[in-house]
Protein backbone atom coordinates (compact mmCIF):
# COMPACT_ATOMS: atom_id res chain seq x y z
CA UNK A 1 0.00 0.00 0.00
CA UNK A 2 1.09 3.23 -0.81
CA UNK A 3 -0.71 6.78 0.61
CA UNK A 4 -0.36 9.71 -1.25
CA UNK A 5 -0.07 13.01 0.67
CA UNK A 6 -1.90 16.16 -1.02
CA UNK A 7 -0.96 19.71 0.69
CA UNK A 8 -2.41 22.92 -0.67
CA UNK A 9 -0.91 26.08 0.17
CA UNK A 10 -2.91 28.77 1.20
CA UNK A 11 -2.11 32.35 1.74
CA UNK A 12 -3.99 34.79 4.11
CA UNK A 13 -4.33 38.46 3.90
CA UNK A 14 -6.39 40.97 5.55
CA UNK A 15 -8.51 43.85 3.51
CA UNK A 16 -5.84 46.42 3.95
CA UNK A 17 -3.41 43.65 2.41
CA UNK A 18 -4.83 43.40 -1.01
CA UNK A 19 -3.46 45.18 -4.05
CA UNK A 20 -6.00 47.79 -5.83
CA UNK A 21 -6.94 44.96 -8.46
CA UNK A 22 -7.91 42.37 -5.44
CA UNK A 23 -9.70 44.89 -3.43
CA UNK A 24 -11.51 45.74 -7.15
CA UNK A 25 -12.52 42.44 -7.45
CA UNK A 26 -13.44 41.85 -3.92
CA UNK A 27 -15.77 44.84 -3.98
CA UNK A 28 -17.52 43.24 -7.38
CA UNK A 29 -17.74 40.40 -5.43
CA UNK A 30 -19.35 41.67 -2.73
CA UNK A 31 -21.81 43.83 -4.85
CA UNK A 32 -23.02 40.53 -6.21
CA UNK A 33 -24.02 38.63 -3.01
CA UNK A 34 -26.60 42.03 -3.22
CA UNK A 35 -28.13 40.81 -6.73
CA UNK A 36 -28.47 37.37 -5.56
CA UNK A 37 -31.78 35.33 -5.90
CA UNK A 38 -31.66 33.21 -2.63
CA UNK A 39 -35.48 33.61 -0.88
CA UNK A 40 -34.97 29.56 0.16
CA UNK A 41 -31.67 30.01 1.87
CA UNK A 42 -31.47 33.44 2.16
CA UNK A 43 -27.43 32.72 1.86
CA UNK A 44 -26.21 35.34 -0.22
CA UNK A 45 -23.17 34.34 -2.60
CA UNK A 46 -21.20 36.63 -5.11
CA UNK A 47 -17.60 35.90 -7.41
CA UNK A 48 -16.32 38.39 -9.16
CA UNK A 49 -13.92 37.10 -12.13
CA UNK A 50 -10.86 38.80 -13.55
CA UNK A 51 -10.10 38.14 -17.00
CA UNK A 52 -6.48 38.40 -19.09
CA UNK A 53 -7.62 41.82 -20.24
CA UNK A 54 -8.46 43.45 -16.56
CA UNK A 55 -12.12 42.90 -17.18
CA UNK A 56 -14.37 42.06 -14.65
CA UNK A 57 -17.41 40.12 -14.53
CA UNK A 58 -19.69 39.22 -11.87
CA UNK A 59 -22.48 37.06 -10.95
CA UNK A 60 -24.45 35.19 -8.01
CA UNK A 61 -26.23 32.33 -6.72
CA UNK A 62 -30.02 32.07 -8.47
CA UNK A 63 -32.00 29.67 -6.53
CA UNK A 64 -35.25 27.89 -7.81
CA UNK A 65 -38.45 26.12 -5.98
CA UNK A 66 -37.69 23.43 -7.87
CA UNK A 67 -34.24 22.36 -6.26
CA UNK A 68 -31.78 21.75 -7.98
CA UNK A 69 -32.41 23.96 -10.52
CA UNK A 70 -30.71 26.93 -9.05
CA UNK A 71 -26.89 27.68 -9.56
CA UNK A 72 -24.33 29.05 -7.88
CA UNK A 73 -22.25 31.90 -7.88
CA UNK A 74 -19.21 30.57 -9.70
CA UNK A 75 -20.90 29.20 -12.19
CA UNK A 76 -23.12 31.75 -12.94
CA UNK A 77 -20.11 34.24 -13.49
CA UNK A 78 -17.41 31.56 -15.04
CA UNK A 79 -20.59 30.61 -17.68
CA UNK A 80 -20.84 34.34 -18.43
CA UNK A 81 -17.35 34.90 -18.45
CA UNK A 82 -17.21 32.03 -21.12
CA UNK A 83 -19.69 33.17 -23.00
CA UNK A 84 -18.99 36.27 -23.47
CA UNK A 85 -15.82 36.69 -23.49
CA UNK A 86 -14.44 33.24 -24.79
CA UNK A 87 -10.77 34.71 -26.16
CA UNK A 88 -9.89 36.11 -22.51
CA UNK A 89 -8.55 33.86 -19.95
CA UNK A 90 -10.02 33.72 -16.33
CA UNK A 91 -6.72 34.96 -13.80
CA UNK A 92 -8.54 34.81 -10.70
CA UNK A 93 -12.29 34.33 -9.17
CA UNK A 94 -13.36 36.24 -5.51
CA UNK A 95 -15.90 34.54 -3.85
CA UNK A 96 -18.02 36.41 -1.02
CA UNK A 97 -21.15 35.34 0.71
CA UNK A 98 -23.47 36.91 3.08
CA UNK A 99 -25.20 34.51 6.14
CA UNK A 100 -28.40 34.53 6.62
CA UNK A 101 -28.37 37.61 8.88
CA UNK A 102 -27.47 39.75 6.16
CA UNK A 103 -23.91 39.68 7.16
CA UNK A 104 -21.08 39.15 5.16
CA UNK A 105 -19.42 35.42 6.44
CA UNK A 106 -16.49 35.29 9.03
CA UNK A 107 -14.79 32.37 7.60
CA UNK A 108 -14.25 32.35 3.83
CA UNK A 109 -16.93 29.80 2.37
CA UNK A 110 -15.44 27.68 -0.76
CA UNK A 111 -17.23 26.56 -3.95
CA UNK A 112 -18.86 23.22 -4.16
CA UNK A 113 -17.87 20.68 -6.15
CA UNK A 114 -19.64 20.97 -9.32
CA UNK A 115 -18.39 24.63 -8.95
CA UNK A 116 -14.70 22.98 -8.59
CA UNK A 117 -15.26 20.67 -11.56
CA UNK A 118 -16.27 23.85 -13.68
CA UNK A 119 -13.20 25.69 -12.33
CA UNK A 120 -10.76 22.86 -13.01
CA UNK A 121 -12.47 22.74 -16.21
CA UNK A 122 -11.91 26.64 -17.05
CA UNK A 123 -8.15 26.49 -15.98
CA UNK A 124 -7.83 23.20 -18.78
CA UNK A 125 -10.00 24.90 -21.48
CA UNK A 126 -7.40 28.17 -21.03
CA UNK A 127 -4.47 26.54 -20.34
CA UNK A 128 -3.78 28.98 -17.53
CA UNK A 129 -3.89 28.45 -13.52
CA UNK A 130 -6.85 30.54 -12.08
CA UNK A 131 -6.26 32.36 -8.91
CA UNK A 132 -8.96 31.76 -5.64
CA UNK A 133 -9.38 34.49 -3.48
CA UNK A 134 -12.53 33.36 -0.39
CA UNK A 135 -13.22 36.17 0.96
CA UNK A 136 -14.05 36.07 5.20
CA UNK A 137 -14.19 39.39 7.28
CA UNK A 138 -11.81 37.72 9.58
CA UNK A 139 -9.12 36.86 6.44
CA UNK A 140 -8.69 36.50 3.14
CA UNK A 141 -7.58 33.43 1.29
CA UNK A 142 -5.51 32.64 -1.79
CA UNK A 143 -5.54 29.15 -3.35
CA UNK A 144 -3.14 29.27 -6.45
CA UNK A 145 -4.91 27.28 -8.86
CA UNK A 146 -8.73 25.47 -8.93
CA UNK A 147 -7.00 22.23 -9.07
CA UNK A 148 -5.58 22.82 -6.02
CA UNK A 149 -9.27 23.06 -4.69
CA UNK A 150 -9.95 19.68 -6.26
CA UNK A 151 -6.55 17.78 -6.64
CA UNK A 152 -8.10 14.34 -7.51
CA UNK A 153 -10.48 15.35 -10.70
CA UNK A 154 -12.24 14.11 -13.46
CA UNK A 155 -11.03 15.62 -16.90
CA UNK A 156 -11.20 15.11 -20.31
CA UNK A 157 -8.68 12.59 -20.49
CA UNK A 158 -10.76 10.00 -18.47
CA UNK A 159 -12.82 10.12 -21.46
């Protein structure tokens, strides 16, 4: 038997930390989680993406009555950010959510996994590592690449 040990780094800053294009895309993400449709949960989630050119898109969790029909924040803005914008490269996504009191989370929250499988699948399609930035008013953290979120994935050369 042989285990296999996985470690992902993981930086943390604080707010006054980030560099003007962070704290750009954290306040995108964060304008989101306010243009969220979540009357179910009432857990507000934003990302913010920044593409190759310094564009930024944005987008946030849609829920439905008819579960699971809703999607989530990174998907909703890494589909749009496909879409329209198909030449440019995603560099990093900012995730943000707000609890259920209206309150922006302590603790960074991460995407799920069909978020992470879109993610992974993003950073393959481009050819180019996608920075994570969770956002938590108590820190902010930096994953270096989506497959770092989900190390053990399913690609296209499984098929």
């Amino acid at each position: 038997m042989k285990e296999l040990n996985i470690n992902i780094p993981v930086t943390m800053k604080q707010e006054d930390e980030l560099t003007e294009q962070e704290k750009a895309l954290l306040v995108e993400a964060k304008a989101a989680t306010f243009r969220s449709y979540a009357p179910y949960s009432n857990f507000s989630v934003g990302a913010a993406a920044l593409l190759e050119d310094g564009t930024i898109v944005s987008g946030s969790n849609q829920e439905n009555s008819a579960y699971p029909s809703g999607i989530c924040a990174e998907r909703t803005t890494i589909f749009y950010a496909n879409s329209k914008y198909p030449e440019q490269k995603v560099m990093m996504l900012c995730v943000v959510a707000r609890d259920t009191k209206g309150q922006f989370t302590e603790r960074p929250i991460a995407p799920c996994g069909a978020c992470r499988q879109v993610l992974v699948e993003t950073e393959t399609r481009y050819n180019q590592k996608m920075q994570i930035m969770l956002y938590g008013t108590e820190g902010i953290y930096f994953i270096g690449s989506a497959k770092d979120l989900l190390p053990v994935s399913f690609d296209s050369s499984f098929l």
